[in-house]
N, C-alpha and C. Protein backbone atom coordinates (compact mmCIF):
# COMPACT_ATOMS: atom_id res chain seq x y z
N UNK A 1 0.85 -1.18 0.00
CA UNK A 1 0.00 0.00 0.00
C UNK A 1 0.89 1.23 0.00
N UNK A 2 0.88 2.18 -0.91
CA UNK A 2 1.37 3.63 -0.90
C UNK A 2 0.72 4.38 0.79
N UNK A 3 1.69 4.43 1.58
CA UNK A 3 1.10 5.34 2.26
C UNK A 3 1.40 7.02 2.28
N UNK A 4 0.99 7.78 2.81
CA UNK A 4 1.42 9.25 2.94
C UNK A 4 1.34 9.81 4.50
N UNK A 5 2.76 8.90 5.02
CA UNK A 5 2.99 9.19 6.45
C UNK A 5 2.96 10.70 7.09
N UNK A 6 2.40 11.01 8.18
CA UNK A 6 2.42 12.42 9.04
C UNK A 6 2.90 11.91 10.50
N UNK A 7 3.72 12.78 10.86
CA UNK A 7 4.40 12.56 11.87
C UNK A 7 4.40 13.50 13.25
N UNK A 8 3.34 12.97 14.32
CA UNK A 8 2.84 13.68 15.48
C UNK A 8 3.30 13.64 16.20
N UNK A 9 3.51 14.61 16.60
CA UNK A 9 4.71 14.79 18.10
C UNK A 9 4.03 15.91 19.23
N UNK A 10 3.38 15.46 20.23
CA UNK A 10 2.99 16.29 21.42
C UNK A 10 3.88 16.01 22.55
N UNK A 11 5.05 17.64 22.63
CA UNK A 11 5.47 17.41 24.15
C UNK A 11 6.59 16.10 23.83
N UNK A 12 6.76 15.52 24.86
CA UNK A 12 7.23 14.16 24.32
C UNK A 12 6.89 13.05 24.80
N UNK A 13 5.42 13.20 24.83
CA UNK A 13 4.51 12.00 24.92
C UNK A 13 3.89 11.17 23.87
N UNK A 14 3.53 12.09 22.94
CA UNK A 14 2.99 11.23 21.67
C UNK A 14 3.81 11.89 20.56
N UNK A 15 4.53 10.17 19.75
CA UNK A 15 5.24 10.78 18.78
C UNK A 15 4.54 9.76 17.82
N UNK A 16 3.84 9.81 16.79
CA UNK A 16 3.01 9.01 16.19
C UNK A 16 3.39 9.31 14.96
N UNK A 17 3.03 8.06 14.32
CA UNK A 17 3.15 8.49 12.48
C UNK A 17 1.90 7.45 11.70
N UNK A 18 0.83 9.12 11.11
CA UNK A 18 -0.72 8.40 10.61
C UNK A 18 -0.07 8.28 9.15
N UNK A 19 -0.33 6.70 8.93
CA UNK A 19 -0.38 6.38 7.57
C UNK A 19 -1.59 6.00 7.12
N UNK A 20 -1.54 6.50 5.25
CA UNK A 20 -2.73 6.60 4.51
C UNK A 20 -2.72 6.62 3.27
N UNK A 21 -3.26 6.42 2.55
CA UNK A 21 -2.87 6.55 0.90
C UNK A 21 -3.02 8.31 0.59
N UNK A 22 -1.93 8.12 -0.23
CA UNK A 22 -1.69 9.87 -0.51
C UNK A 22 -3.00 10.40 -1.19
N UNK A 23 -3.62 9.59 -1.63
CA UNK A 23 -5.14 9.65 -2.16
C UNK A 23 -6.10 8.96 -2.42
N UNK A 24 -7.33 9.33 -2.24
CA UNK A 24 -8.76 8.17 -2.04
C UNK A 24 -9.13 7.81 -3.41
N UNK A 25 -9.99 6.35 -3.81
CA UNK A 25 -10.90 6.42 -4.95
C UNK A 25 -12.10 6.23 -4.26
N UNK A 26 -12.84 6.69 -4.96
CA UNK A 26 -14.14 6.44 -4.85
C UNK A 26 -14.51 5.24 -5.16
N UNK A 27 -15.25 4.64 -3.96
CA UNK A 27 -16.05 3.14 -4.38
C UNK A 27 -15.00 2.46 -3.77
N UNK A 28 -13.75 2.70 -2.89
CA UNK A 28 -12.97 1.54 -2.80
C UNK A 28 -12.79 1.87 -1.02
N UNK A 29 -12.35 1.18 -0.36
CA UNK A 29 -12.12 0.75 0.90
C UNK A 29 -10.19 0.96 1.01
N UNK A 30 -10.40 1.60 2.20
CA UNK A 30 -8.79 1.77 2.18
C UNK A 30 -7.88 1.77 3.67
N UNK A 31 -7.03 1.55 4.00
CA UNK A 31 -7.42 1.22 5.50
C UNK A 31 -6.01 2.63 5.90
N UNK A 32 -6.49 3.10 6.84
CA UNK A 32 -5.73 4.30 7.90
C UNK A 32 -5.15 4.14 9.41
N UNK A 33 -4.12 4.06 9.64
CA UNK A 33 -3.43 3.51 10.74
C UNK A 33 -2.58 4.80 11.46
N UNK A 34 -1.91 4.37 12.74
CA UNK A 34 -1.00 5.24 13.47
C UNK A 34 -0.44 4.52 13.76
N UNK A 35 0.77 4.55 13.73
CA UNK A 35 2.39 3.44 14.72
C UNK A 35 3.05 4.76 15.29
N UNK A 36 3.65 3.96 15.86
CA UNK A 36 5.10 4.58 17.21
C UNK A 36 4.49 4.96 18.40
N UNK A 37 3.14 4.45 18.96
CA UNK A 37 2.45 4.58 19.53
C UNK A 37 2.27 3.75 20.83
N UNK A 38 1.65 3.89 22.17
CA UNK A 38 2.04 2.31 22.82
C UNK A 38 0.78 1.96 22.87
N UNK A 39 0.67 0.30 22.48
CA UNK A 39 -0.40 -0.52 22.15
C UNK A 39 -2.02 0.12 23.20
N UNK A 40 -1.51 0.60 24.04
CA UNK A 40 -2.72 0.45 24.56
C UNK A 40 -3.53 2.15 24.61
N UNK A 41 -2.54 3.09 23.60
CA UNK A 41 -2.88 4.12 23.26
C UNK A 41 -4.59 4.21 23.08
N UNK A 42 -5.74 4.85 23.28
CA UNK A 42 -6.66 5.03 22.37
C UNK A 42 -6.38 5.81 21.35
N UNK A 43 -7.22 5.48 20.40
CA UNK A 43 -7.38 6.49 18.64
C UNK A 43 -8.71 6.34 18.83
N UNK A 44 -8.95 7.59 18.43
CA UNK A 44 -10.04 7.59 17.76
C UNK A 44 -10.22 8.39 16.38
N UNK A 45 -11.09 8.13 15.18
CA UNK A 45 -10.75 8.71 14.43
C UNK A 45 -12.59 9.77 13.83
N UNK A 46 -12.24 10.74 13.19
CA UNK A 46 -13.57 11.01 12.45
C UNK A 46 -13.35 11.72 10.80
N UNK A 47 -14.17 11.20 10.55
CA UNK A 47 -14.28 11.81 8.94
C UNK A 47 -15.46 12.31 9.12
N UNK A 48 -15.30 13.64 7.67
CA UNK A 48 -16.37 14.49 7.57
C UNK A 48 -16.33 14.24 5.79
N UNK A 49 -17.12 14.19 5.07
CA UNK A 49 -16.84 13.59 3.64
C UNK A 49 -17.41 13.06 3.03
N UNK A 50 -17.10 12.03 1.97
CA UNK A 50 -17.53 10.91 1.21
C UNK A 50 -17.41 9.62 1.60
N UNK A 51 -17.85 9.63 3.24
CA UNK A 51 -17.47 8.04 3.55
C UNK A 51 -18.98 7.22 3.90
N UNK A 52 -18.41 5.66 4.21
CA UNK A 52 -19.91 4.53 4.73
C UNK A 52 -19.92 5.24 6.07
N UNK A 53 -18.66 5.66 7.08
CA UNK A 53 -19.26 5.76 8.45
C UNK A 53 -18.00 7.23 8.70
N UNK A 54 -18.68 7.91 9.53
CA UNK A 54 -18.43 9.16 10.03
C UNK A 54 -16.68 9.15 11.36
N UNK A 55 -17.28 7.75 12.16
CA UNK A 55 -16.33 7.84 13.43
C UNK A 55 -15.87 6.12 13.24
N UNK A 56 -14.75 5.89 13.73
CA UNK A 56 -14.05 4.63 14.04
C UNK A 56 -13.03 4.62 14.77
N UNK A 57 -12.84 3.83 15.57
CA UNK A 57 -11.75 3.47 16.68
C UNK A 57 -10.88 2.74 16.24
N UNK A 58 -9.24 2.61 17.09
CA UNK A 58 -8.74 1.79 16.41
C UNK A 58 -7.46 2.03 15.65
N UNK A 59 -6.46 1.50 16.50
CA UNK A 59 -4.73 1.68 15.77
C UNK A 59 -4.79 1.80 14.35
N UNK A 60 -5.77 0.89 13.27
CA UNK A 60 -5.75 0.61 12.33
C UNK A 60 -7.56 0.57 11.54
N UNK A 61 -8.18 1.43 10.92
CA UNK A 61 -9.22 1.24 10.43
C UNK A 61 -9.68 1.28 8.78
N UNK A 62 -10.52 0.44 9.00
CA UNK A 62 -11.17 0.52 7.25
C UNK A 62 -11.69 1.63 6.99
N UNK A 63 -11.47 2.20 5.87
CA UNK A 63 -12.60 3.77 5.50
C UNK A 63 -12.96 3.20 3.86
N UNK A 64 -14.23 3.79 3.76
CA UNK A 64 -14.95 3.26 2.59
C UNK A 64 -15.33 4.40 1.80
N UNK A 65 -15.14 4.78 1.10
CA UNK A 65 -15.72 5.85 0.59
C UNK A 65 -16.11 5.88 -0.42
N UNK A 66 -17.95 6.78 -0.19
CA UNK A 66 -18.67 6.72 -1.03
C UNK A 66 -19.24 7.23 -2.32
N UNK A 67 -17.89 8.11 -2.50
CA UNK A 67 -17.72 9.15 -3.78
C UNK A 67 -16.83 10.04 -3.52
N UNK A 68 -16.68 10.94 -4.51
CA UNK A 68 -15.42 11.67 -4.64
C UNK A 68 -15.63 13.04 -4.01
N UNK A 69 -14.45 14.00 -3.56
CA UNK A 69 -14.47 15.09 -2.99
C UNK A 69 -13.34 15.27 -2.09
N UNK A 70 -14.01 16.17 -0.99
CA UNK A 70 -12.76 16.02 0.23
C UNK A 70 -13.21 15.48 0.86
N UNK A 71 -11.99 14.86 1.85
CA UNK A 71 -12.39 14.41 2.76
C UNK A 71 -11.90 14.98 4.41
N UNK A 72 -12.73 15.66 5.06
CA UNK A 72 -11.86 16.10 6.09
C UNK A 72 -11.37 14.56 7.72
N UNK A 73 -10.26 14.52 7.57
CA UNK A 73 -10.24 13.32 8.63
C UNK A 73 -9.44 13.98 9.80
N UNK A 74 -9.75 13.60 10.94
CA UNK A 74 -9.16 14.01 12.31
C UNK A 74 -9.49 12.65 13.72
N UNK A 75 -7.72 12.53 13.65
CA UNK A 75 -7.55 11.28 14.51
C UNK A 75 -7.05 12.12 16.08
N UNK A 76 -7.38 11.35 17.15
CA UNK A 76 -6.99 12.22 18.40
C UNK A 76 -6.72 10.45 19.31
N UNK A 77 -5.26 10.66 19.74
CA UNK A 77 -4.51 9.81 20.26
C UNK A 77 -4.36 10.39 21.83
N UNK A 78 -4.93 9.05 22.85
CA UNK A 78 -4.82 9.39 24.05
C UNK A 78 -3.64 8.85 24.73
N UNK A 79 -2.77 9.03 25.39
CA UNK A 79 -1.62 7.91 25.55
C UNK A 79 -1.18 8.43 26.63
N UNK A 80 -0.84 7.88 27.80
CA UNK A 80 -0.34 8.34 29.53
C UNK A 80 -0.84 9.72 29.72
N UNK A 81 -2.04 9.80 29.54
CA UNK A 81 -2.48 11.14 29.98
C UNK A 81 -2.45 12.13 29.19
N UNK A 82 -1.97 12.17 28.28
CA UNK A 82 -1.32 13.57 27.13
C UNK A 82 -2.56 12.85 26.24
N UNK A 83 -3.08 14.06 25.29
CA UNK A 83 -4.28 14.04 24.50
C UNK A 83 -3.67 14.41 23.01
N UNK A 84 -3.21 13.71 22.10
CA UNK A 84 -3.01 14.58 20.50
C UNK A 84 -3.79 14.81 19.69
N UNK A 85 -4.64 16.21 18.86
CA UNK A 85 -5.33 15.61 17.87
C UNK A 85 -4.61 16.19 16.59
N UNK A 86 -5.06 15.81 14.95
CA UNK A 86 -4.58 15.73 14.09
C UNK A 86 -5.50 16.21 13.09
N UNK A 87 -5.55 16.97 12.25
CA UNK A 87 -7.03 17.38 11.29
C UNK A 87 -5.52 16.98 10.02
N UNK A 88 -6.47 17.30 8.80
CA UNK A 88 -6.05 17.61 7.26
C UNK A 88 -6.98 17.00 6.33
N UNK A 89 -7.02 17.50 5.31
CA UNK A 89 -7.80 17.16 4.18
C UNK A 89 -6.68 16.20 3.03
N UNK A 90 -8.23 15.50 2.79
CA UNK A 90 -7.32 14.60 1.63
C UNK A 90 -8.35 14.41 0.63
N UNK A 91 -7.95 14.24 -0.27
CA UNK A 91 -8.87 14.32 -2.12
C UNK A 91 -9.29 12.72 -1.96
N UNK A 92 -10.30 12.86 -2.41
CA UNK A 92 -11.18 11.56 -2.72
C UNK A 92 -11.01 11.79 -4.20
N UNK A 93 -10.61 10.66 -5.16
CA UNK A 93 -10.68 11.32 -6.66
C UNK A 93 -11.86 9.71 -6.95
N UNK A 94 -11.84 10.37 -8.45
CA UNK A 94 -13.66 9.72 -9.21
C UNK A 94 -12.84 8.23 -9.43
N UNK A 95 -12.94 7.43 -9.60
CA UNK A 95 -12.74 5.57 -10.11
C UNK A 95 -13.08 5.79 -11.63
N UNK A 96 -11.78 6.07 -12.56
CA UNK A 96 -12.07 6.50 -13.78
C UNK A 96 -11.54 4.78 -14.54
N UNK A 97 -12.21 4.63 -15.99
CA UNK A 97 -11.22 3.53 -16.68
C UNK A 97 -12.07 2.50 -17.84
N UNK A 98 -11.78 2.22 -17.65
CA UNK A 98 -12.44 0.73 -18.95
C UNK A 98 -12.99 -0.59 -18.20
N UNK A 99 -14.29 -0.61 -18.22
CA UNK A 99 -14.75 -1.98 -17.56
C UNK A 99 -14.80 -1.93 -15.82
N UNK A 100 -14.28 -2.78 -15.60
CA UNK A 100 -13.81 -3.14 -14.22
C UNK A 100 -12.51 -2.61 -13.42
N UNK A 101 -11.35 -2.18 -14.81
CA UNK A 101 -10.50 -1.32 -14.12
C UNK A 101 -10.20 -0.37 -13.88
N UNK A 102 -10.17 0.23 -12.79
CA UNK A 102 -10.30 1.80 -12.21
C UNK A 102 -9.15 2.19 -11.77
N UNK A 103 -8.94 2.94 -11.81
CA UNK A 103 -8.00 4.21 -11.01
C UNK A 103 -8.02 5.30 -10.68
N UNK A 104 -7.23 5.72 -9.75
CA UNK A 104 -7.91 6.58 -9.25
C UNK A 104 -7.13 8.24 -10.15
N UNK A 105 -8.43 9.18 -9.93
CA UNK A 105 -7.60 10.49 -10.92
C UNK A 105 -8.30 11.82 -10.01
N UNK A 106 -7.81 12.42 -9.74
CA UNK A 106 -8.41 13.85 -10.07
C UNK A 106 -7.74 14.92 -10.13
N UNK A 107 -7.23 14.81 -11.86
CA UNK A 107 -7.49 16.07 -12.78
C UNK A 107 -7.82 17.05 -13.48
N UNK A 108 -8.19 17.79 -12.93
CA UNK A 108 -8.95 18.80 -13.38
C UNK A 108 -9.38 18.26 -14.72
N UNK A 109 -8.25 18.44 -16.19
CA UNK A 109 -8.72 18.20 -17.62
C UNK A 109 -9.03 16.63 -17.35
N UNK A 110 -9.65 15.74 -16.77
CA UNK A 110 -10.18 14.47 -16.91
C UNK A 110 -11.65 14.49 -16.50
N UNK A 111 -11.77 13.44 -16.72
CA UNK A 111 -13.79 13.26 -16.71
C UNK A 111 -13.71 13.22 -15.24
N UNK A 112 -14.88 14.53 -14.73
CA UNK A 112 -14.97 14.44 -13.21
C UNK A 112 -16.72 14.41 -13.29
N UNK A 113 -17.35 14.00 -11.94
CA UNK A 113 -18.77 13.93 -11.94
C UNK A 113 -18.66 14.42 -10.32
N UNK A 114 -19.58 15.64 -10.18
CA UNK A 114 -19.97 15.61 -8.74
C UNK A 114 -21.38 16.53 -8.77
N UNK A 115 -22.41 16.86 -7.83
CA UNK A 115 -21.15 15.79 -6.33
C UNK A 115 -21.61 14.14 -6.63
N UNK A 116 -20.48 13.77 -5.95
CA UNK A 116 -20.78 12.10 -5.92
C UNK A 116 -20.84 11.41 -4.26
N UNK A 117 -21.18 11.13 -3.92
CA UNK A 117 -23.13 10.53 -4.23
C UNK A 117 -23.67 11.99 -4.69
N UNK A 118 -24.88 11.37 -5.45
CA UNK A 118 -25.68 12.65 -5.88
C UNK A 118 -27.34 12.59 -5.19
N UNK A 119 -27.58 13.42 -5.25
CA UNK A 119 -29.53 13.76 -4.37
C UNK A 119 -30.11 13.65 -5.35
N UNK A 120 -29.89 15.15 -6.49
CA UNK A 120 -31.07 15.28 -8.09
C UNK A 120 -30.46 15.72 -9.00
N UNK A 121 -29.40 16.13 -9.10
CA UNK A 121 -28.91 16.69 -10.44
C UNK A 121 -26.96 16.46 -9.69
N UNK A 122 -26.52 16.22 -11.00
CA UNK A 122 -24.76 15.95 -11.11
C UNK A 122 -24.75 16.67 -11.93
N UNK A 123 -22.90 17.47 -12.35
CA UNK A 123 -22.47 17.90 -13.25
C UNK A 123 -21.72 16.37 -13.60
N UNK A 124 -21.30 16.46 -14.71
CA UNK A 124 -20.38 15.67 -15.54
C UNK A 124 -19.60 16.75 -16.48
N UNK A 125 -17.99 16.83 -16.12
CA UNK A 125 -17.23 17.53 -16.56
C UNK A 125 -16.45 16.79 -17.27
N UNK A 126 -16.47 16.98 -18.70
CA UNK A 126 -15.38 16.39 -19.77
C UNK A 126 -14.31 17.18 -20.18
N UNK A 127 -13.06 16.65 -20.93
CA UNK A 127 -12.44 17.50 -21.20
C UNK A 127 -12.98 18.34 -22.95
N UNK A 128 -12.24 19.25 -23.24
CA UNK A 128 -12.93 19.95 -24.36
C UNK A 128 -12.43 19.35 -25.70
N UNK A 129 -13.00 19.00 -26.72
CA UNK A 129 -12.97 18.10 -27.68
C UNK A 129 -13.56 18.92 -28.74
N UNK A 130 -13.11 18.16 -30.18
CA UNK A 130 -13.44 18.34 -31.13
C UNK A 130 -13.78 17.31 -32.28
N UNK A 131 -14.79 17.25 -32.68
CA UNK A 131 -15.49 15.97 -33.59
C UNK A 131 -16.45 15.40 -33.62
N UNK A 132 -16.95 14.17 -33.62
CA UNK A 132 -17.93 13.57 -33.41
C UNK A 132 -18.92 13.87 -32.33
N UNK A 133 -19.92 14.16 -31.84
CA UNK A 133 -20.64 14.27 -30.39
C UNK A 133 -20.57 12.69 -29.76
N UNK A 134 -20.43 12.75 -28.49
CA UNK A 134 -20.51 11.40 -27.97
C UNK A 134 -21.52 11.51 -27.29
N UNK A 135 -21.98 10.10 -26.37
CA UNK A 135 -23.19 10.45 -25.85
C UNK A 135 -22.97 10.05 -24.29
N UNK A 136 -23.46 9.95 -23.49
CA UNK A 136 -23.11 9.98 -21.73
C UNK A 136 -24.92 9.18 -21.28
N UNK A 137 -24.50 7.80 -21.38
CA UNK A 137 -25.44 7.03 -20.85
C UNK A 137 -25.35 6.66 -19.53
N UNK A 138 -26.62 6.47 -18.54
CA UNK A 138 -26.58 5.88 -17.75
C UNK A 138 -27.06 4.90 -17.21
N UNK A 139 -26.57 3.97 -16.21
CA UNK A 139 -27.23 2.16 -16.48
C UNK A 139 -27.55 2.27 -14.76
N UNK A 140 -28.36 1.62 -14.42
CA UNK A 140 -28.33 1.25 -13.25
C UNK A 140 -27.72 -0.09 -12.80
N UNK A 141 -28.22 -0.73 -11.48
CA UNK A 141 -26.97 -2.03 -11.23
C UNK A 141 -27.57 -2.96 -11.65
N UNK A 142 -28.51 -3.32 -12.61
CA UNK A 142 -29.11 -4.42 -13.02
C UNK A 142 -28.37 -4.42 -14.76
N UNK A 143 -27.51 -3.00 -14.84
CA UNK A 143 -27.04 -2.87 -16.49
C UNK A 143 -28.11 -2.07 -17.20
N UNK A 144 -29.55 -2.09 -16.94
CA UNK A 144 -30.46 -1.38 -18.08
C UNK A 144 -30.73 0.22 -18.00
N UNK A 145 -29.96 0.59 -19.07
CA UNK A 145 -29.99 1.81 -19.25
C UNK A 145 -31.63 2.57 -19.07
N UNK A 146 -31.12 3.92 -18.48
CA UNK A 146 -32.04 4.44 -17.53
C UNK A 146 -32.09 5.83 -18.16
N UNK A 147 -31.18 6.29 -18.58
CA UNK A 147 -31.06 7.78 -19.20
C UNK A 147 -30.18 7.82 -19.96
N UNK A 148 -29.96 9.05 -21.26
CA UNK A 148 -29.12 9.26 -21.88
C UNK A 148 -29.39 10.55 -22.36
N UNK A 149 -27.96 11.27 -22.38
CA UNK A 149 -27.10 12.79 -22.85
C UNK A 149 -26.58 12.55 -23.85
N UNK A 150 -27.26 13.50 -24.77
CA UNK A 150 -26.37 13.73 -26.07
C UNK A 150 -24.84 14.95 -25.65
N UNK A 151 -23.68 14.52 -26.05
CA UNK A 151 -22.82 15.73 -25.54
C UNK A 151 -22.40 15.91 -26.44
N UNK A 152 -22.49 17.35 -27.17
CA UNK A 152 -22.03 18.35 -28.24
C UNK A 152 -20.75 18.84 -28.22
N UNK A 153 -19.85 18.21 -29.48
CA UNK A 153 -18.65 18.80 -29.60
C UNK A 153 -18.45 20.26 -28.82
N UNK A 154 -17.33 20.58 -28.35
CA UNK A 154 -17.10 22.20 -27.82
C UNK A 154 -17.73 22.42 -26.86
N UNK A 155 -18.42 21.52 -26.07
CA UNK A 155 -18.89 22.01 -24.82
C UNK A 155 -18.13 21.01 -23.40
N UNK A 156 -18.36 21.72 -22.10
CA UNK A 156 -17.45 20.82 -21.30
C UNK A 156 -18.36 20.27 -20.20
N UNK A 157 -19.92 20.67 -20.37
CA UNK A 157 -20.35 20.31 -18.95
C UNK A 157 -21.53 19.37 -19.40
N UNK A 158 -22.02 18.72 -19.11
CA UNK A 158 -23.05 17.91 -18.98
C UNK A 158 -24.03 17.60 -17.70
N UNK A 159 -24.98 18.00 -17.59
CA UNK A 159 -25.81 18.37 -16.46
C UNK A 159 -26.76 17.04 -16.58
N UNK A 160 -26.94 16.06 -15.60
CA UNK A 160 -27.42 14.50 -15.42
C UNK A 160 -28.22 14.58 -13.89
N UNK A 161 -29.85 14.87 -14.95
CA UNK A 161 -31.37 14.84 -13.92
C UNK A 161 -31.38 13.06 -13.22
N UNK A 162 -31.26 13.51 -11.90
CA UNK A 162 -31.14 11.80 -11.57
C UNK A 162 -32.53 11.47 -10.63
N UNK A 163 -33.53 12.87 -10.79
CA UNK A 163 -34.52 12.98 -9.62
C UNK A 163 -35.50 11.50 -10.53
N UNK A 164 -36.20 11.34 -9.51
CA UNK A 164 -36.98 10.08 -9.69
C UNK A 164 -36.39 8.88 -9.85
N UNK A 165 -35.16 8.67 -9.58
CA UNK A 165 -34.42 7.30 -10.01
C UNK A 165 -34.14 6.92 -8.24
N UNK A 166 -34.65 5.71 -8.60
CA UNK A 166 -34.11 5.61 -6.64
C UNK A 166 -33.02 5.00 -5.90
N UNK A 167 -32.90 5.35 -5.14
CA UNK A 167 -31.40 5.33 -4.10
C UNK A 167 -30.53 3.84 -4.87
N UNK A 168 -29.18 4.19 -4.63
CA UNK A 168 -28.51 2.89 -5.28
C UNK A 168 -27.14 3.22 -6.10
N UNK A 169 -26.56 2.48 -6.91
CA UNK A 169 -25.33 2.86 -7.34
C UNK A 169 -25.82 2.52 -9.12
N UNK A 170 -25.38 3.47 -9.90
CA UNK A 170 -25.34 4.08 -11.18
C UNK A 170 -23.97 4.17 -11.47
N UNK A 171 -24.01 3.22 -13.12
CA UNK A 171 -22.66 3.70 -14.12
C UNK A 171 -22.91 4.78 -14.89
N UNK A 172 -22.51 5.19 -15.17
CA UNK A 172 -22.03 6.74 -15.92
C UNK A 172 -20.76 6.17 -16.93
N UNK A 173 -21.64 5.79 -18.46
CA UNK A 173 -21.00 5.58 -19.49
C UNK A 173 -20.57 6.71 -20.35
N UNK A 174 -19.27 6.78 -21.06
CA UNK A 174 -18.83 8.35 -21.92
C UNK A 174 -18.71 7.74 -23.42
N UNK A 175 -19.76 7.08 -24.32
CA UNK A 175 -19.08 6.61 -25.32
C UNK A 175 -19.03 7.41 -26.64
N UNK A 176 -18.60 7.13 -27.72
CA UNK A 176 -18.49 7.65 -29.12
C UNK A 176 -17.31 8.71 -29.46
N UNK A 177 -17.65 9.67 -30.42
CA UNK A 177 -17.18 10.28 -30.66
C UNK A 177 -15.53 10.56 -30.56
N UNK A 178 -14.42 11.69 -30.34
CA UNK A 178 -13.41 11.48 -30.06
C UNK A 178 -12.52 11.74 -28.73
N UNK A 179 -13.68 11.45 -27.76
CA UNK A 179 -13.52 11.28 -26.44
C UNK A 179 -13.21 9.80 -26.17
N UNK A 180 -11.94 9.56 -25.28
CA UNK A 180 -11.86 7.48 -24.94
C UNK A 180 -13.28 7.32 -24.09
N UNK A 181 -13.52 6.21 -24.40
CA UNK A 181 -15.01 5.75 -23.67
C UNK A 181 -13.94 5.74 -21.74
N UNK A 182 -15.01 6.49 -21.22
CA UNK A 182 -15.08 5.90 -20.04
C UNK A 182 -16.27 5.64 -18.75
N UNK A 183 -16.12 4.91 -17.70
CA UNK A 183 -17.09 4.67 -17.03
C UNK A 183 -16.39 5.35 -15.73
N UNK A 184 -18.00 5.52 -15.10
CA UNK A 184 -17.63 6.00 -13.73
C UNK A 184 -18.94 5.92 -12.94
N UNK A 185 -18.57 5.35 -11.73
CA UNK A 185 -20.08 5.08 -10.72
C UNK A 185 -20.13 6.15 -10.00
N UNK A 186 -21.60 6.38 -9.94
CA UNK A 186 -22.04 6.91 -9.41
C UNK A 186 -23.39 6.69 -8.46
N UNK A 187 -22.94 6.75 -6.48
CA UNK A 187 -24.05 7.05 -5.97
C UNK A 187 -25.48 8.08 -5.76
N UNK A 188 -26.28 6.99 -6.12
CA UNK A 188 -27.57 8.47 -6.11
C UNK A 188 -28.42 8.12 -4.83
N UNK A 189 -28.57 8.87 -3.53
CA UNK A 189 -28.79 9.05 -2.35
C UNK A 189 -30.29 8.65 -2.51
């Protein structure tokens, strides 16, 4: 696992180091830890964000997250009496790719969709192109397409009505034209 170690030092009671991936995907599970710590330290941790759960305990925890954005996380380590806490933000990026394989991106000039999870309406941001129009379908988790966007050469935004479709997880297909096809899920609340 890539982590992106931070290194806490209160006083000289807690000298800790939170490891984490230098960045989130969306849709994937990723686990967040503290060492140099003594075992019987408490952690506790909280996210504010795109995650399944808000608070978790725990030297070492799973975080799930449920779409892309920031994520604000803040761990607070109790250890012989001395209290540390820790804030920072970290990028949740979109699960961009072909099929089943994803990776994670967020580049501005790449296909972004937010917000993700969505309530009633998403943007879908492409990059700017010239040629063919492609079109921006969407499937629900059974595969049967549910909606579809025509997207017009020279334009970059695509605006995707998701009101009346109910709660659940949605692909977000980019095909044709001279844009690479790509997919990207999307939660709709």
């Amino acid at each position: 696992m890539e982590t992106y170690p931070v290194v806490i030092t209160v006083g000289n009671e807690i000298d800790a180091t939170i490891e984490r991936p230098a960045m989130g995907c969306a849709f994937q599970t990723q686990t967040y830890s503290v060492s140099g710590i003594d075992p019987s330290a408490q952690v506790s941790w909280s996210f504010s964000g795109p995650v399944a759960s808000a608070t978790a305990q725990g030297h070492s925890v799973p975080v799930t997250f449920v779409g892309a954005g920031y994520l604000d996380v803040s761990v607070t380590i109790t250890q012989n009496g001395c209290t540390g806490v820790f804030s920072e933000r970290v990028i949740i990026g979109t699960c961009l790719g072909e099929g089943d394989s994803f990776t994670a991106s967020f580049d501005p000039s790449d296909y972004t969709l937010f917000p993700n999870p969505v309530v009633d309406v998403a943007q879908l941001v492409l990059p700017a192109f010239e040629g063919d129009d492609v079109v921006v379908n969407i499937y629900n988790s059974a595969n049967m397409l549910v909606n579809s966007y025509p997207f017009v050469a020279g334009t970059t935004v695509v605006t995707i009505d998701m009101n009346g479709l109910p709660a659940g997880l949605y692909v977000v297909k980019i095909v044709g034209g001279a844009l690479d096809s790509r997919t990207i899920k999307v939660a709709k609340q």
